[in-house]
Protein backbone atom coordinates (compact mmCIF):
# COMPACT_ATOMS: atom_id res chain seq x y z
CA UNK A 1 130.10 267.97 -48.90
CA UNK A 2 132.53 270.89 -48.79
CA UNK A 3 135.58 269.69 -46.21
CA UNK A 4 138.53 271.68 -45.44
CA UNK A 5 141.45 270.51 -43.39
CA UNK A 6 143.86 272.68 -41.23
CA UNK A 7 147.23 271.96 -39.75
CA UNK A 8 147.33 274.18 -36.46
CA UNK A 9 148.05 273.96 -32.64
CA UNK A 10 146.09 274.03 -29.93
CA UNK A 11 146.16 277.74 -29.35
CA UNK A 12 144.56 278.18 -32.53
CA UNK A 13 142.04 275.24 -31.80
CA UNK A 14 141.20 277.47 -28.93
CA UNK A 15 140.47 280.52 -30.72
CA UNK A 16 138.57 278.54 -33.41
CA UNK A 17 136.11 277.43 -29.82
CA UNK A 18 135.84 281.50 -28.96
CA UNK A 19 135.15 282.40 -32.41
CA UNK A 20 132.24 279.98 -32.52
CA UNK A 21 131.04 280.56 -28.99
CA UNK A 22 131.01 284.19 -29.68
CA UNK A 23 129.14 283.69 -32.55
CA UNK A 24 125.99 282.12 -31.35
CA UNK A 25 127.26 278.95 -31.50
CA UNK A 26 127.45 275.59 -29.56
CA UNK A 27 130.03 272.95 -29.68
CA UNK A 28 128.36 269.55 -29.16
CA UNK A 29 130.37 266.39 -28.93
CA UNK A 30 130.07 263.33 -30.88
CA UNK A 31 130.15 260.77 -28.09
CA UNK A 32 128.40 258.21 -26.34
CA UNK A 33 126.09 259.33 -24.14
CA UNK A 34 124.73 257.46 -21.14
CA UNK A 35 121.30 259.47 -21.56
CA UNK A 36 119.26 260.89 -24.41
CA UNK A 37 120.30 264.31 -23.33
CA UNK A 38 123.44 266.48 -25.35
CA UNK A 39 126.13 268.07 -23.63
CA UNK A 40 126.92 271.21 -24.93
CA UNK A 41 131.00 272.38 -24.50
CA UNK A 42 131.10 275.30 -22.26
CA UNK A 43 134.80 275.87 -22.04
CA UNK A 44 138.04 275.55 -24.38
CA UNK A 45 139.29 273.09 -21.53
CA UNK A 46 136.29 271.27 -21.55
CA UNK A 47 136.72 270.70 -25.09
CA UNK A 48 140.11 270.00 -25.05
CA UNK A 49 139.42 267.37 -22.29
CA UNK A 50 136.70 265.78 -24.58
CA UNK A 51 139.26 265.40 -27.24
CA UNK A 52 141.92 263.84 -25.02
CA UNK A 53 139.53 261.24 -23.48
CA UNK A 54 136.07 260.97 -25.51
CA UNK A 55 136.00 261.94 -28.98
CA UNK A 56 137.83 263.82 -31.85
CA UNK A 57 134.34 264.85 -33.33
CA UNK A 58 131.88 267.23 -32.92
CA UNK A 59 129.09 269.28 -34.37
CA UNK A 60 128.21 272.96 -34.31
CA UNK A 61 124.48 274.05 -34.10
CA UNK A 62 123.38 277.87 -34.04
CA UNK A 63 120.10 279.56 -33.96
CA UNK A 64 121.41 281.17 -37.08
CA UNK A 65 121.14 278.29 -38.84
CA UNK A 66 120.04 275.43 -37.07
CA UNK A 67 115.86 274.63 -37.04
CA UNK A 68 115.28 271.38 -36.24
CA UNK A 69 116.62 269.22 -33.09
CA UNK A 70 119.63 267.21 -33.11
CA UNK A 71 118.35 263.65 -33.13
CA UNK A 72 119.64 261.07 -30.85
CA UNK A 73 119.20 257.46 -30.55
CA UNK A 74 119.37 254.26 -28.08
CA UNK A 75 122.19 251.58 -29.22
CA UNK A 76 120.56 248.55 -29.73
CA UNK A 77 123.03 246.26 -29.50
CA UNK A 78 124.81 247.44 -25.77
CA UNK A 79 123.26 246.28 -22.55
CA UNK A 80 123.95 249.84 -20.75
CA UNK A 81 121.64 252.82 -21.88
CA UNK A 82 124.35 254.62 -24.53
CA UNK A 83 123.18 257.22 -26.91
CA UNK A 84 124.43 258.45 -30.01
CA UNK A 85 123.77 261.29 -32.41
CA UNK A 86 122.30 260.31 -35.44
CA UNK A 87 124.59 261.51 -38.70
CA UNK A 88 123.12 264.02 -40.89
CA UNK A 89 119.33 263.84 -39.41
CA UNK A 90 118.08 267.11 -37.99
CA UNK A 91 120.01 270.59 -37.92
CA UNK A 92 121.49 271.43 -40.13
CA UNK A 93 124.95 271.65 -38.40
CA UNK A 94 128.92 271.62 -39.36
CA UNK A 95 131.45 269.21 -38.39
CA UNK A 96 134.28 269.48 -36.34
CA UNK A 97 137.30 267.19 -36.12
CA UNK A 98 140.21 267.72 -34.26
CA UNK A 99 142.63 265.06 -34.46
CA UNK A 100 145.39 264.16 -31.87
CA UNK A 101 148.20 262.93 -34.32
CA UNK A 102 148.88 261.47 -37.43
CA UNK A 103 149.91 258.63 -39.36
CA UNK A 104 153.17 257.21 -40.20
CA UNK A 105 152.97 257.63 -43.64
CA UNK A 106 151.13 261.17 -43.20
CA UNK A 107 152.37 263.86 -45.62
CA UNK A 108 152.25 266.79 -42.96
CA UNK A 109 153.67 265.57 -39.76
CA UNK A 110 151.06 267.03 -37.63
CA UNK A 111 148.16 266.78 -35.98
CA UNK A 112 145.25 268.19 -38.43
CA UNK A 113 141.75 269.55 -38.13
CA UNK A 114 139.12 269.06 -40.28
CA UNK A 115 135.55 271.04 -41.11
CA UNK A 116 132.76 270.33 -42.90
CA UNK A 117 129.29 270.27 -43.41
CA UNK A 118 126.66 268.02 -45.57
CA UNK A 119 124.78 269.13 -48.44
CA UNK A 120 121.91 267.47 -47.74
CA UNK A 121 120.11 266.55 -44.20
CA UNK A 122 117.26 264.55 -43.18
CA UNK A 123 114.49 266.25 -41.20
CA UNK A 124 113.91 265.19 -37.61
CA UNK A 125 110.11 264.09 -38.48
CA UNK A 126 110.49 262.43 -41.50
CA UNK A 127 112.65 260.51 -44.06
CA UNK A 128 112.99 263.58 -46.42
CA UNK A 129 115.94 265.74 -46.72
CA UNK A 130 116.60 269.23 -46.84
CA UNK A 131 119.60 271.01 -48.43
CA UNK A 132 122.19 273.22 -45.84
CA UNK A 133 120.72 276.28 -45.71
CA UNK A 134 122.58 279.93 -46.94
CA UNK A 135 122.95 280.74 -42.99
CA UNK A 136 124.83 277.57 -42.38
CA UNK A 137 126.92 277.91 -45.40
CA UNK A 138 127.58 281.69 -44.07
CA UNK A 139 128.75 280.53 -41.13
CA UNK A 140 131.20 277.44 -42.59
CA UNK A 141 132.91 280.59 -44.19
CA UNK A 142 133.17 282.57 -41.55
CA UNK A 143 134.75 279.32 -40.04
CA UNK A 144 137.02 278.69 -43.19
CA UNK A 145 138.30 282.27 -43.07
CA UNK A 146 139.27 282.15 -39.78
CA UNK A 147 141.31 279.52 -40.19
CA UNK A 148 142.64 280.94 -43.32
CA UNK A 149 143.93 283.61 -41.64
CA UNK A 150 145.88 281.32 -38.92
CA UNK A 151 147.17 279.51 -41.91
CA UNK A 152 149.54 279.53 -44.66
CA UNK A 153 149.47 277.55 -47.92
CA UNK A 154 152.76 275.15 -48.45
CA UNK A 155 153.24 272.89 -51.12
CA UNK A 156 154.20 269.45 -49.79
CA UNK A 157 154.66 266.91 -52.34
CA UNK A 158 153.22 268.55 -54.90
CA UNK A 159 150.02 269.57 -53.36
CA UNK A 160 148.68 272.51 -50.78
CA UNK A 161 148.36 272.18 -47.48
CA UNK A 162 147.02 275.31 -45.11
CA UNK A 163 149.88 275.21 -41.82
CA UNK A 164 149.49 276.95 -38.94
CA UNK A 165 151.55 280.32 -38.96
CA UNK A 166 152.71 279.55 -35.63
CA UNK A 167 154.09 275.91 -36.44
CA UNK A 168 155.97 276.75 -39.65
CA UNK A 169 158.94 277.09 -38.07
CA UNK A 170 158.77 274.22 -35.94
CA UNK A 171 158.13 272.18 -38.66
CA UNK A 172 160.78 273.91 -41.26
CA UNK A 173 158.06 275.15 -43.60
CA UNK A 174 159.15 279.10 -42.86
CA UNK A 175 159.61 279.93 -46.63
CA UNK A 176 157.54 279.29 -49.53
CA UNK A 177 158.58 276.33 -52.04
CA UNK A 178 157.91 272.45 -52.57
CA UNK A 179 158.68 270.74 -49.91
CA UNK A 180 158.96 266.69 -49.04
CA UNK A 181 159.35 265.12 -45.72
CA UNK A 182 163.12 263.26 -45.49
CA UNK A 183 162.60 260.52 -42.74
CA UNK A 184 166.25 260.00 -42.61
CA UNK A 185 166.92 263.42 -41.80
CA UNK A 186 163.58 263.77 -39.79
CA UNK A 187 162.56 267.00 -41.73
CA UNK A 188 161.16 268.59 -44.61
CA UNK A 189 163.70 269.12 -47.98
CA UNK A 190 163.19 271.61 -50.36
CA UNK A 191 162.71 270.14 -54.21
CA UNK A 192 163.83 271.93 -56.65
């Protein structure tokens, strides 16, 4: 399953929601729902409002790639009708996550965002699978480039991380080097 994860703000989370609704796509989240109908995001506030009270998760379906219904299903255990979208059956489609902090131990000290996709689905009708398809993969690059080009690489701890341009600074991660975070001194150190 190719994942990626990103360190950037919410302007850039923004962006990333116009890029993909101005690409044929649709931003669906993954949520309870009180009936076996999706709600598709309309709006960068509506997502952003999802986030803050619903869920962290979503999925991204296109007619470019997407050819087989997103499958939802009734919770058996709850008294009250909820619905939930089953993982990897139907689509294909590419996950979204876009967290709202991080942990105390966290190596970047910032909220991140992750995307992915599966290699392998399970069709809608049946119990077979299908691989992702060379359109969905197409668009998961188009995706990873774009947030690529928000980004820059920093070594933290010995390993890269892709940082939002626009939070290097606030962070202290302006120029290129290996860095560690300093919880005494509340900021990233240079090691040399």
């Amino acid at each position: 399953m190719p994942e990626k994860e990103f360190y950037i703000n919410d302007i850039d989370r923004e962006n990333l929601f116009h890029l993909i609704a101005n690409n044929n796509g649709k931003i669906l989240p993954i949520k309870r729902y009180s009936e076996n109908s999706l709600e598709i995001v309309k709006s960068s506030e509506r997502m952003f409002e999802v986030i803050r009270n619903l869920s962290v998760g979503f999925i991204v379906i296109s007619d470019f790639y997407t050819f087989e219904p997103i499958i939802v299903t009734k919770n058996r255990f709850s008294e009250a009708p909820l619905y939930s979208i089953n993982q990897r059956q139907g689509g294909p489609y590419i996950s979204l996550s876009f967290y709202l902090g991080f942990a105390d131990d966290a190596t970047v000290i910032y909220k991140s965002t992750i995307v992915h996709h599966y290699a392998w689905f399970i069709h809608s009708n049946s119990d077979s699978e299908f691989q992702a398809t060379d359109e969905l993969k197409e668009y998961y690059k188009k995706i990873v480039k774009f947030l690529n080009d928000k980004t820059k690489p920093r070594k933290i701890n010995g390993k890269i991380y892709r940082i939002g341009k626009n939070i290097l600074h606030e962070l202290g991660l302006e120029s290129p080097g290996n860095f560690t975070y300093d919880k005494e001194l509340s900021r990233y150190v240079k090691i040399e």
